[in-house]
PDB file of N, CA and C in Angstrom:
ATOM      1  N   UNK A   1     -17.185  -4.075  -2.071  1.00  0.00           N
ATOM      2  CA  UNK A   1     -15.824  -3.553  -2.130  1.00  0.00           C
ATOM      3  C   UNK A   1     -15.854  -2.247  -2.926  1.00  0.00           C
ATOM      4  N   UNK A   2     -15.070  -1.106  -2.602  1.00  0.00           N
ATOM      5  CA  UNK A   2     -15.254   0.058  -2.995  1.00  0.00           C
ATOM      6  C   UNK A   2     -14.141  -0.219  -4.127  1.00  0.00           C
ATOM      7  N   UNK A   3     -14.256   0.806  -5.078  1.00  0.00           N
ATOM      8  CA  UNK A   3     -13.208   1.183  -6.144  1.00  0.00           C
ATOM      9  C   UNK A   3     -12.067   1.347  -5.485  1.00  0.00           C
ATOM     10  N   UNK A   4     -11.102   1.224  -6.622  1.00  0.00           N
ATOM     11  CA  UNK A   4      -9.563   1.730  -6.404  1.00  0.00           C
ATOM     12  C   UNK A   4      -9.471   3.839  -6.294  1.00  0.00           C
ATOM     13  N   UNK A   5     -10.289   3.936  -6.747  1.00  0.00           N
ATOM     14  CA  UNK A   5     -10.468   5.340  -6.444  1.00  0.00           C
ATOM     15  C   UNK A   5     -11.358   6.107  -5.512  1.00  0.00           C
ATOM     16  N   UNK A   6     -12.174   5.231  -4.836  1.00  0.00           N
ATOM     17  CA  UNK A   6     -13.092   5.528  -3.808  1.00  0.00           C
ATOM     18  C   UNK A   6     -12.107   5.655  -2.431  1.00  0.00           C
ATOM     19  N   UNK A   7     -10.992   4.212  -2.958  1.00  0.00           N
ATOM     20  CA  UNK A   7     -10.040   4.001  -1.817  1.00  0.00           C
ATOM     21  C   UNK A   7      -9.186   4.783  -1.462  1.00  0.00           C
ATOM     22  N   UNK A   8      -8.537   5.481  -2.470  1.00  0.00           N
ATOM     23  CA  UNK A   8      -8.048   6.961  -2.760  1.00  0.00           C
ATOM     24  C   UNK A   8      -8.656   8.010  -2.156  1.00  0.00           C
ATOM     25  N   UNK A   9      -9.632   8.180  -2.359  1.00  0.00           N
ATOM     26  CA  UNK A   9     -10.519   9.447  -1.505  1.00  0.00           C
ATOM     27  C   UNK A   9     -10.672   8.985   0.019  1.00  0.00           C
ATOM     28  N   UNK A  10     -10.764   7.816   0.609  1.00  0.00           N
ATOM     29  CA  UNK A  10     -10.906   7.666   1.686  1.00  0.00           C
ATOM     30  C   UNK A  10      -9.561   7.647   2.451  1.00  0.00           C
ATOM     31  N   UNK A  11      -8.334   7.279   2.065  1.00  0.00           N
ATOM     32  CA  UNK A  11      -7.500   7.774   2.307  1.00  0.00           C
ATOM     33  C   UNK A  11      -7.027   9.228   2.509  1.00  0.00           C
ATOM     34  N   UNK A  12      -6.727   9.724   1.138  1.00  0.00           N
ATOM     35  CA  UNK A  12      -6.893  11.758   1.188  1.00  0.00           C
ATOM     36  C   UNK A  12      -7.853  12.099   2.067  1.00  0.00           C
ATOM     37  N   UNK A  13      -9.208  11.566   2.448  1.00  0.00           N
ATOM     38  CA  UNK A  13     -10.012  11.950   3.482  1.00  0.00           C
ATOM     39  C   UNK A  13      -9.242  11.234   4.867  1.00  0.00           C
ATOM     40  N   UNK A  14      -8.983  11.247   5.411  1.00  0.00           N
ATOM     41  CA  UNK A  14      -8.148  10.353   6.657  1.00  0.00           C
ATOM     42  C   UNK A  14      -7.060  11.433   6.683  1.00  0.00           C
ATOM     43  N   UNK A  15      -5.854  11.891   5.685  1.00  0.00           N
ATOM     44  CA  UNK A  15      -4.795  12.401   5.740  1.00  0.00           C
ATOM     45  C   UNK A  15      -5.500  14.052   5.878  1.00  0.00           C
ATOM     46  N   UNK A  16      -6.488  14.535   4.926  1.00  0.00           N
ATOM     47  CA  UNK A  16      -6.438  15.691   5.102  1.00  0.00           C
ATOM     48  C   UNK A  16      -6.999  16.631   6.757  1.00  0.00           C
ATOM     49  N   UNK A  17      -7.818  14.996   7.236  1.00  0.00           N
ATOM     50  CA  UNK A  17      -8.371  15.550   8.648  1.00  0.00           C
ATOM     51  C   UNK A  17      -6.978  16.189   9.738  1.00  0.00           C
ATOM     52  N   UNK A  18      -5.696  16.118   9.324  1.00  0.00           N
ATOM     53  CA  UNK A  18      -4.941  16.255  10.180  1.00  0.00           C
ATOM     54  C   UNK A  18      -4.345  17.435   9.621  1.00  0.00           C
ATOM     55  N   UNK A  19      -4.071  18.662  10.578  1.00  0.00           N
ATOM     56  CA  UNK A  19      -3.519  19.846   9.982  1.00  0.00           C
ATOM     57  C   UNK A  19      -1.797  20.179  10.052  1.00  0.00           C
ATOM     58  N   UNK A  20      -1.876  19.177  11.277  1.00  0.00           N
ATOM     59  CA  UNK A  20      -0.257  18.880  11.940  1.00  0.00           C
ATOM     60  C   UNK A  20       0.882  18.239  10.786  1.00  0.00           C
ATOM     61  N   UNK A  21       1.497  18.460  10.173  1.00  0.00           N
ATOM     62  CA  UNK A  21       2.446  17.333   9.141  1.00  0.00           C
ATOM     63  C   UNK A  21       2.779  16.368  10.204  1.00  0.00           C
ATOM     64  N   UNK A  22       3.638  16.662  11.684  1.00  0.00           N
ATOM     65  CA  UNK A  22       3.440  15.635  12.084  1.00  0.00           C
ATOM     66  C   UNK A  22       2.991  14.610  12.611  1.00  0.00           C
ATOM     67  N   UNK A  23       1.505  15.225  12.798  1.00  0.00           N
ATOM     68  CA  UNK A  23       0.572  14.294  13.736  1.00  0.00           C
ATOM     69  C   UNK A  23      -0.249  13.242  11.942  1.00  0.00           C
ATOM     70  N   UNK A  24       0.506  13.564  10.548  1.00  0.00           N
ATOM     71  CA  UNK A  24       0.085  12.685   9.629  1.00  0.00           C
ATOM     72  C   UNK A  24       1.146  11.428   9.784  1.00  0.00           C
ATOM     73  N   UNK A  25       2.120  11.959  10.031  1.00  0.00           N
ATOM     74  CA  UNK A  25       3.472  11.149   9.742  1.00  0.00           C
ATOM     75  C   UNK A  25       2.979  10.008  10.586  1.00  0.00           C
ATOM     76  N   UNK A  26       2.711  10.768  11.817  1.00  0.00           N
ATOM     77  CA  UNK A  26       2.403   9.381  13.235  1.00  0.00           C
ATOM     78  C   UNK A  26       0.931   8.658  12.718  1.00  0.00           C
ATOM     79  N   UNK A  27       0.588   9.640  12.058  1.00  0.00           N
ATOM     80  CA  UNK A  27      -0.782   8.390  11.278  1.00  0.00           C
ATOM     81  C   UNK A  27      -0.106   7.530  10.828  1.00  0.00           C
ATOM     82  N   UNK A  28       0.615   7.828   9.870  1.00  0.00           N
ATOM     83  CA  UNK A  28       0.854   7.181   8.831  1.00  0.00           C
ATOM     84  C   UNK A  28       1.659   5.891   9.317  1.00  0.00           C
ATOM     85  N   UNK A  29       2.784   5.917  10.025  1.00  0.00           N
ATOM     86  CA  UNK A  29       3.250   5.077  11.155  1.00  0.00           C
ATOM     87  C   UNK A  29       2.502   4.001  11.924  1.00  0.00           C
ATOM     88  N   UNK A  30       1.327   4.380  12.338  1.00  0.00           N
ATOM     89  CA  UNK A  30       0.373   3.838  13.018  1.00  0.00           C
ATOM     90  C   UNK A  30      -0.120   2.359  12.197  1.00  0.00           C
ATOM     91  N   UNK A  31       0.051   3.426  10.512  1.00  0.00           N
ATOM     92  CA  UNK A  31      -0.946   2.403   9.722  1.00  0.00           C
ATOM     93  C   UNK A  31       0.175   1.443   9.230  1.00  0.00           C
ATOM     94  N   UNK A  32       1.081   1.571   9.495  1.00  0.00           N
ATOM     95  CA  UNK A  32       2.015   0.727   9.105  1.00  0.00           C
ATOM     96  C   UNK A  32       1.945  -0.564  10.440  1.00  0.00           C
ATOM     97  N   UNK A  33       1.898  -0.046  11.212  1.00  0.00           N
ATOM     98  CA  UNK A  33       1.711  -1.011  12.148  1.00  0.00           C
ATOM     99  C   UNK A  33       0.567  -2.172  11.876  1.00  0.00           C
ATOM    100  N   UNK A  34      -0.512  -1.974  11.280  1.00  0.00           N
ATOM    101  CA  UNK A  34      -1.500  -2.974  10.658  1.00  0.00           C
ATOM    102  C   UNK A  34      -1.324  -3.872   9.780  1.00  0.00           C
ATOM    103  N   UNK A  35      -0.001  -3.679   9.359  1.00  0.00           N
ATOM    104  CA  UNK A  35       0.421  -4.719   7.952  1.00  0.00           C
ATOM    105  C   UNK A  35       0.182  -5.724   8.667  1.00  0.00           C
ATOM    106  N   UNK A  36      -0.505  -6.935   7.452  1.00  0.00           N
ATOM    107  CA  UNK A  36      -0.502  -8.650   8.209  1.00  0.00           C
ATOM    108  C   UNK A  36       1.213  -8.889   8.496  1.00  0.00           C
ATOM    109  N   UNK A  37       1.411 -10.000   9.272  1.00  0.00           N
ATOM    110  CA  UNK A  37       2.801 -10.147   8.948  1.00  0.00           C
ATOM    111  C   UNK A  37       3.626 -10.976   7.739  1.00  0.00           C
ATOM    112  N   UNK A  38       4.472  -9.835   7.278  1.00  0.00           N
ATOM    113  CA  UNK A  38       5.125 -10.566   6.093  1.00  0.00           C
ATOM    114  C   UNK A  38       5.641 -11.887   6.313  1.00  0.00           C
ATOM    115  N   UNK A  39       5.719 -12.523   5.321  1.00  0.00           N
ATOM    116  CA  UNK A  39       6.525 -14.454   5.539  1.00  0.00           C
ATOM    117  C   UNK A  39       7.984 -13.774   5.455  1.00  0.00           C
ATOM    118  N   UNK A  40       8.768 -14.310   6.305  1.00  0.00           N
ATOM    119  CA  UNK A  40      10.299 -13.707   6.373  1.00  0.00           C
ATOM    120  C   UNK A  40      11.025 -14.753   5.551  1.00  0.00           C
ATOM    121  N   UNK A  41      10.533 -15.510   4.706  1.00  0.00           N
ATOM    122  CA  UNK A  41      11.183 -16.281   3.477  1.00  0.00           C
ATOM    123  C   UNK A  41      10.547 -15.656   2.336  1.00  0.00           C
ATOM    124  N   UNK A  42       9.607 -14.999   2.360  1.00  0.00           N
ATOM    125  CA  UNK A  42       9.400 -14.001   0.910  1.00  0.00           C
ATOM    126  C   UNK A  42      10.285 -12.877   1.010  1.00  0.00           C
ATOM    127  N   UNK A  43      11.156 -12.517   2.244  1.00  0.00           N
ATOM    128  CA  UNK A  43      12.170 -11.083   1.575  1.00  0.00           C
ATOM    129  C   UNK A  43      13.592 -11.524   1.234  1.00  0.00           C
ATOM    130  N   UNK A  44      12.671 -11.878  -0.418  1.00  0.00           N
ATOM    131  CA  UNK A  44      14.312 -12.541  -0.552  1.00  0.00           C
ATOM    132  C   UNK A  44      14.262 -11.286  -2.258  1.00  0.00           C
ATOM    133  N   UNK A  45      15.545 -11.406  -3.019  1.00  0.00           N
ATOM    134  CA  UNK A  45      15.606 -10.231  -4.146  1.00  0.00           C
ATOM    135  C   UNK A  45      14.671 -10.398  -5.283  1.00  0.00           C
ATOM    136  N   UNK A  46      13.844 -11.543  -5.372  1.00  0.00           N
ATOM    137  CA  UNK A  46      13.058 -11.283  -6.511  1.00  0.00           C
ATOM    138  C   UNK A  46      11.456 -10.721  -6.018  1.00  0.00           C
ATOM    139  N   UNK A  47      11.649 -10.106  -4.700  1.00  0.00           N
ATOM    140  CA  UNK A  47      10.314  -9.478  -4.127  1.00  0.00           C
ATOM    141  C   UNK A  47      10.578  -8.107  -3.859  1.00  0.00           C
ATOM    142  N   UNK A  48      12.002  -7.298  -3.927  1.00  0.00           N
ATOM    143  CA  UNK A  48      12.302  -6.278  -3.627  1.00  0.00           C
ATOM    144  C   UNK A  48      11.513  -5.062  -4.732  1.00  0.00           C
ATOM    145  N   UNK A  49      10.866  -4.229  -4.023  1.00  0.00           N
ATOM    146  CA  UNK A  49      10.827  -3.012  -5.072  1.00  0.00           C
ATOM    147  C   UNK A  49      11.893  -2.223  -5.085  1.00  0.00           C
ATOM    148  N   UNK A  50      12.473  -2.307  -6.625  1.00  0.00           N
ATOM    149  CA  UNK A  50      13.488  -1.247  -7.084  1.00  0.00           C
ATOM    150  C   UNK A  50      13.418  -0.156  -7.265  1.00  0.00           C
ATOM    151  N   UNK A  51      14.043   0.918  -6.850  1.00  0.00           N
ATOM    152  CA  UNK A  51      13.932   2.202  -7.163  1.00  0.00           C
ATOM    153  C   UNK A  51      13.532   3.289  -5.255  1.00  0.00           C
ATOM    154  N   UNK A  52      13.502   2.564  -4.412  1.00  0.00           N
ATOM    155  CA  UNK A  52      12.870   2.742  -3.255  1.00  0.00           C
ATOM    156  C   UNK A  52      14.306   2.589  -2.083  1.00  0.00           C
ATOM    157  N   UNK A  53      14.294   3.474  -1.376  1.00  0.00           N
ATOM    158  CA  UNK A  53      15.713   4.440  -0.997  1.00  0.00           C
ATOM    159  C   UNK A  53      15.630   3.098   0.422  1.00  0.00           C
ATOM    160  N   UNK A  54      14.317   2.805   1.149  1.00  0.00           N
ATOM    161  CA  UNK A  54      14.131   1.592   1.860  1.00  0.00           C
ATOM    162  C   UNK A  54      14.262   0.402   1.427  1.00  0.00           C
ATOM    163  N   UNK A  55      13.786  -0.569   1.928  1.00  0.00           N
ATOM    164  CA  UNK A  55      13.826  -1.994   1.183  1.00  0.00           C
ATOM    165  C   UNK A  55      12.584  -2.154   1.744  1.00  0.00           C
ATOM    166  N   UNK A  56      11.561  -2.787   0.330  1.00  0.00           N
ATOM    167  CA  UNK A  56      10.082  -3.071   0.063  1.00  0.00           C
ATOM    168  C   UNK A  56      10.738  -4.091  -0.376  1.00  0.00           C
ATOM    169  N   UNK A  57       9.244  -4.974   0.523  1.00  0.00           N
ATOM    170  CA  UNK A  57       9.134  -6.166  -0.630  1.00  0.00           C
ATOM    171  C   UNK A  57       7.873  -6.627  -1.002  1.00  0.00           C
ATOM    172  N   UNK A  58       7.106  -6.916  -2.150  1.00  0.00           N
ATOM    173  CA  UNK A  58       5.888  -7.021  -2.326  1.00  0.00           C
ATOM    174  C   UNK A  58       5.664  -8.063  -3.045  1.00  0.00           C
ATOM    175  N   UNK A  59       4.652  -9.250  -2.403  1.00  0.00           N
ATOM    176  CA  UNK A  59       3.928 -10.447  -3.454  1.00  0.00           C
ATOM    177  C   UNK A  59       3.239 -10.362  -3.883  1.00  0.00           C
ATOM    178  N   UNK A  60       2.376 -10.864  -4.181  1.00  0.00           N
ATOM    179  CA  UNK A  60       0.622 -11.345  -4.445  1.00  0.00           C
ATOM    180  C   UNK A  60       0.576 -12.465  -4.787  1.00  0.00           C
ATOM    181  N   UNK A  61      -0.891 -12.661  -4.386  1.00  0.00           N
ATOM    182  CA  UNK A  61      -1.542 -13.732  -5.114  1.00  0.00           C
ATOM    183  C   UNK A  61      -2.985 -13.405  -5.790  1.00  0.00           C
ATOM    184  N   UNK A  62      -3.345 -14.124  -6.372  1.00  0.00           N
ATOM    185  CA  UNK A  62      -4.980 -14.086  -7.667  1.00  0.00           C
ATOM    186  C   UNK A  62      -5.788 -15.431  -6.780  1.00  0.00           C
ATOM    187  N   UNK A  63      -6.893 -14.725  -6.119  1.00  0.00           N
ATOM    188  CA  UNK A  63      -8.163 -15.535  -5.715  1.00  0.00           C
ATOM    189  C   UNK A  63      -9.041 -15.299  -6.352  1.00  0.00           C
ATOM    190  N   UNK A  64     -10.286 -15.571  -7.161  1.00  0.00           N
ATOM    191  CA  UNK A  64     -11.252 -15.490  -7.607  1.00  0.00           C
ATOM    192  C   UNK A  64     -11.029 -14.234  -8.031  1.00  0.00           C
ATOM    193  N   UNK A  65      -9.953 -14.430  -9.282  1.00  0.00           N
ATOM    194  CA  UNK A  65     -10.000 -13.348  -9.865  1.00  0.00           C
ATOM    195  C   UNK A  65      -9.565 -11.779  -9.884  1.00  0.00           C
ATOM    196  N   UNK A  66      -9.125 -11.746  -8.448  1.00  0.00           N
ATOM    197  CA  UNK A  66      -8.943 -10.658  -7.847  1.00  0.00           C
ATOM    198  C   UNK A  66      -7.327 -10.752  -7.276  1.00  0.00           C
ATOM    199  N   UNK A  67      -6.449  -9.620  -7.383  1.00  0.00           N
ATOM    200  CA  UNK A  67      -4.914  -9.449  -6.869  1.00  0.00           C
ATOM    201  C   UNK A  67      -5.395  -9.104  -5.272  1.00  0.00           C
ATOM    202  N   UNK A  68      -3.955  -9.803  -4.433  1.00  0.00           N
ATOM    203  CA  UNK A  68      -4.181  -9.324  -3.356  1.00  0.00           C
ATOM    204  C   UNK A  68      -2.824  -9.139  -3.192  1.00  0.00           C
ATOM    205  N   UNK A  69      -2.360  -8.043  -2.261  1.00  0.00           N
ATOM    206  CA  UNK A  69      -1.128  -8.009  -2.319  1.00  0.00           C
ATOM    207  C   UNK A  69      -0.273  -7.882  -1.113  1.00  0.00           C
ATOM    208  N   UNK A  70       0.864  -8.588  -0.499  1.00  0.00           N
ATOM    209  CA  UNK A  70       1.656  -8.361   0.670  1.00  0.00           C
ATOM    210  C   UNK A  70       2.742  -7.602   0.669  1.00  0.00           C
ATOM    211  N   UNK A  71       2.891  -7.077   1.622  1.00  0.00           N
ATOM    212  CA  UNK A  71       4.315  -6.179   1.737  1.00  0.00           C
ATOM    213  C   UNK A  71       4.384  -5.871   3.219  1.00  0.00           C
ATOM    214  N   UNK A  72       5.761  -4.884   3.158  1.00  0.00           N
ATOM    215  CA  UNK A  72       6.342  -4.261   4.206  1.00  0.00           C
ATOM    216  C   UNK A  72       7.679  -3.805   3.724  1.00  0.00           C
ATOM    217  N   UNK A  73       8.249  -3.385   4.906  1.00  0.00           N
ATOM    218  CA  UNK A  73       9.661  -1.858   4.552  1.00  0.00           C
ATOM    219  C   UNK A  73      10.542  -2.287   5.521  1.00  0.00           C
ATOM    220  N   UNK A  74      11.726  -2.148   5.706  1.00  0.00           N
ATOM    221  CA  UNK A  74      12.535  -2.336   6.840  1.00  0.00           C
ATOM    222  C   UNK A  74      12.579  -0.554   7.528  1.00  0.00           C
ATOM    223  N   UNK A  75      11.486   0.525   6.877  1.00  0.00           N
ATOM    224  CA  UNK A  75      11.627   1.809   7.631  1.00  0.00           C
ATOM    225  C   UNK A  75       9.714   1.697   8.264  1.00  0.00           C
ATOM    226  N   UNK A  76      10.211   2.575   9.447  1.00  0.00           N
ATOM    227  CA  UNK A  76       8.358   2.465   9.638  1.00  0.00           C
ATOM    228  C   UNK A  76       7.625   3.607   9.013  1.00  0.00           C
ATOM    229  N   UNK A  77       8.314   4.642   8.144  1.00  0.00           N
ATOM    230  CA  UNK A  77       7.210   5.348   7.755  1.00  0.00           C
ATOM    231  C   UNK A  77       6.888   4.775   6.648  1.00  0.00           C
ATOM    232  N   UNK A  78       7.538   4.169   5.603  1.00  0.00           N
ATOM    233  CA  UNK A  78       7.584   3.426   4.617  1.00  0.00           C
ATOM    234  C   UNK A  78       6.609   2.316   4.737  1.00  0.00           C
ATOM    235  N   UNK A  79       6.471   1.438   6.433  1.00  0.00           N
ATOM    236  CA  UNK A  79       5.709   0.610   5.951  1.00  0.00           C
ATOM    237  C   UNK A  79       4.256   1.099   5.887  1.00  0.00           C
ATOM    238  N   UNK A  80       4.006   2.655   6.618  1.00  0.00           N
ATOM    239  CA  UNK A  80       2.459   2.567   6.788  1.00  0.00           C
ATOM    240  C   UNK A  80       2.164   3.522   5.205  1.00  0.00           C
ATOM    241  N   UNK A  81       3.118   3.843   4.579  1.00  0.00           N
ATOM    242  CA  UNK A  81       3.203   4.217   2.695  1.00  0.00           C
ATOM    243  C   UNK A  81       2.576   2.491   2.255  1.00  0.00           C
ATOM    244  N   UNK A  82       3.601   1.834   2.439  1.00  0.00           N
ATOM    245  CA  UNK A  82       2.810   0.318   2.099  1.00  0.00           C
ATOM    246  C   UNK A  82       1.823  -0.169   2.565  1.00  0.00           C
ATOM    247  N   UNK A  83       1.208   0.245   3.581  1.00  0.00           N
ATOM    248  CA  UNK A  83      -0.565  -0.264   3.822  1.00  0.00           C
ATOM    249  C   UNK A  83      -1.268   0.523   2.951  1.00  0.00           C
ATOM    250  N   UNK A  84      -1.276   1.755   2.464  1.00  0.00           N
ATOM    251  CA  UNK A  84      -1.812   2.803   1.790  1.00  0.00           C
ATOM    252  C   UNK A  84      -2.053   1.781   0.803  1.00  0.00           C
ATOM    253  N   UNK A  85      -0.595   1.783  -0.084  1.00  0.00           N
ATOM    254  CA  UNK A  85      -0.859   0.804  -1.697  1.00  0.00           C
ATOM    255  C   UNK A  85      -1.487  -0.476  -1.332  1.00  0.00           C
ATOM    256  N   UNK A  86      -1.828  -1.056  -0.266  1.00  0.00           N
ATOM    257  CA  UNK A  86      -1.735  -2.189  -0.224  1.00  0.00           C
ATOM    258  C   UNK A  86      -3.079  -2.186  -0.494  1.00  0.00           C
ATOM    259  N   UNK A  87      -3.874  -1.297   0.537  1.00  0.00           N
ATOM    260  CA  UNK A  87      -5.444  -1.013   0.472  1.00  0.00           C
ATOM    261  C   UNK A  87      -6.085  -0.554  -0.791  1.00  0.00           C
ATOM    262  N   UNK A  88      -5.255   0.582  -1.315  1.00  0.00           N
ATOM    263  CA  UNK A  88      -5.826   0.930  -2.451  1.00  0.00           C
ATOM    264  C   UNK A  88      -5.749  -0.579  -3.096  1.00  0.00           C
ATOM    265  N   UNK A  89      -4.879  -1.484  -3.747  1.00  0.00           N
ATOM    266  CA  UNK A  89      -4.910  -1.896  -4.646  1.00  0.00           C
ATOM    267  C   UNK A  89      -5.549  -3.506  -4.920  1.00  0.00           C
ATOM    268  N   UNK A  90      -5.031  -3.874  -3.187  1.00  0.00           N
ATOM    269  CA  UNK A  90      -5.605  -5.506  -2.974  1.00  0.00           C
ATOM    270  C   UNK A  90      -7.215  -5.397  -3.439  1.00  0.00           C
ATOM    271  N   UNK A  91      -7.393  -6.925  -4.344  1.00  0.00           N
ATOM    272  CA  UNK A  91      -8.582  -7.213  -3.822  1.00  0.00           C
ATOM    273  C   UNK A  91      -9.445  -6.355  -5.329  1.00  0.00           C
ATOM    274  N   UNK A  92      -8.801  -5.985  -6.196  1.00  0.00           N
ATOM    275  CA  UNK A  92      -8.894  -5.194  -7.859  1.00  0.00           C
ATOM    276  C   UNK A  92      -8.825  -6.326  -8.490  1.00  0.00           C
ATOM    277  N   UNK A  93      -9.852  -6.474  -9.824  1.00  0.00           N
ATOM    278  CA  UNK A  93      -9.309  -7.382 -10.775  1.00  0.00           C
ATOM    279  C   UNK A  93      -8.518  -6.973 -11.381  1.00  0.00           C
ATOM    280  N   UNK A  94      -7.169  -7.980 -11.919  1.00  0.00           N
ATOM    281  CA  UNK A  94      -6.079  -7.374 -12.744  1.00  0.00           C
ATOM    282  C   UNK A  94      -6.874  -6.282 -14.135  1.00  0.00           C
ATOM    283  N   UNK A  95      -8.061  -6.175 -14.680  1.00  0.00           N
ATOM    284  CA  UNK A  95      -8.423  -5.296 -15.517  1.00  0.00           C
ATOM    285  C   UNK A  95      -8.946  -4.046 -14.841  1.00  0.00           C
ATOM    286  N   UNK A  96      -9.555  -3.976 -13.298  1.00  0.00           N
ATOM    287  CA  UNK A  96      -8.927  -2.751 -12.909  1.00  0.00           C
ATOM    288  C   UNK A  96      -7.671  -2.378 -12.589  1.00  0.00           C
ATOM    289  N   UNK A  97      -6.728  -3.525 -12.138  1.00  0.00           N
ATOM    290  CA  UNK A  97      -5.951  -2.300 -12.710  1.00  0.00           C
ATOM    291  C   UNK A  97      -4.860  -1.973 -13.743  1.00  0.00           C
ATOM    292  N   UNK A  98      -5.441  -2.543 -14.883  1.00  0.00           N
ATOM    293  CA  UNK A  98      -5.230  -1.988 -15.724  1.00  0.00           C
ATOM    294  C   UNK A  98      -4.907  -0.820 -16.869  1.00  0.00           C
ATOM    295  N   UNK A  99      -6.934  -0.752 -15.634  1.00  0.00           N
ATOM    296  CA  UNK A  99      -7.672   0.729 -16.427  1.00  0.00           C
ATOM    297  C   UNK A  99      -7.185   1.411 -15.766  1.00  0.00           C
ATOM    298  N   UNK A 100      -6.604   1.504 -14.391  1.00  0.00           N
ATOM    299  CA  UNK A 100      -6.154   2.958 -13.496  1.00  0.00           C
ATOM    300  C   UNK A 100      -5.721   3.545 -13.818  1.00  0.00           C
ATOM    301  N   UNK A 101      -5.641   4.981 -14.282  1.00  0.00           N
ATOM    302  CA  UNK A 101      -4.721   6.217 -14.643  1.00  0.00           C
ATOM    303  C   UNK A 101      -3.749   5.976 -13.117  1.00  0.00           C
ATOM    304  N   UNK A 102      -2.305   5.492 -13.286  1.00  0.00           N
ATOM    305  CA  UNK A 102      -1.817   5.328 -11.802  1.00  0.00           C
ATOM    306  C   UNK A 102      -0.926   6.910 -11.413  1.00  0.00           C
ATOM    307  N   UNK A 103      -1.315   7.831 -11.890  1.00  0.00           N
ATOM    308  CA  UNK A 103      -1.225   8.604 -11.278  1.00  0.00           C
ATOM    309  C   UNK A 103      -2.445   9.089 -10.070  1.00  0.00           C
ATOM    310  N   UNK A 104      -3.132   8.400  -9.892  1.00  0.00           N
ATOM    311  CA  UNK A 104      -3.670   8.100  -9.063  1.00  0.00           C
ATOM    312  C   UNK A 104      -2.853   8.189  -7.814  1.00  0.00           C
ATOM    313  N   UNK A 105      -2.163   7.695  -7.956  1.00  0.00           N
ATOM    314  CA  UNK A 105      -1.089   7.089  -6.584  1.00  0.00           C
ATOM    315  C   UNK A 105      -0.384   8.573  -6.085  1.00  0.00           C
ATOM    316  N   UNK A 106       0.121   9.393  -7.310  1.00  0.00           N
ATOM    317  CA  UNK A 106       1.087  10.324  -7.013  1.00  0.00           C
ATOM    318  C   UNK A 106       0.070  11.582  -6.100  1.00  0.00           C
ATOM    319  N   UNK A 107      -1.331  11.474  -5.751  1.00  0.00           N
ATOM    320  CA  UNK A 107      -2.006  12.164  -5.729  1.00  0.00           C
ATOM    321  C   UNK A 107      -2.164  12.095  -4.190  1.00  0.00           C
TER     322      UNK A 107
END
């Protein structure tokens, strides 16, 4: 499993191959389409991310140590924004991410 920041670069590598803004957007769309499917009894208000102009909703669970995390958006560019975090972050021990400078993310 690669780093949380390896995952980052392989992403920015994926986005920067495209010169079009909108032929990223339709990436980005695309990748939203890959989300597993959310349980439609987890979008209930104590899964909502606050602060987010869509409606996110995000779980997890801890397997051997490691966060994994579910989501989705009721917008589709939003949900393939949520495969992005989902990849970067699933599958980290909670002490990576800890250590993450999460501006990471804004990058």
């Amino acid at each position: 499993m690669s780093s949380i920041e390896e995952r980052v670069e392989e992403i920015k590598e994926d986005l920067d191959f495209f010169d079009d803004e909108l032929a990223k957007y339709e990436y980005i769309i695309d990748l939203g389409k890959k989300l597993e499917e959310f349980n439609e009894a987890d979008k209930i208000p104590a899964n909502i991310v606050h602060g987010c102009t869509s409606q996110v909703w995000l779980t997890h669970e801890i397997k051997d140590g490691k966060m994994y995390f579910h989501g989705t958006s009721d917008a589709i560019i939003v949900k393939g924004l949520v495969y992005m975090i989902l990849k970067i972050f699933s599958g980290a021990t909670i002490q990576e991410l800890k250590d993450i400078d999460m501006d990471i993310v804004h990058e």
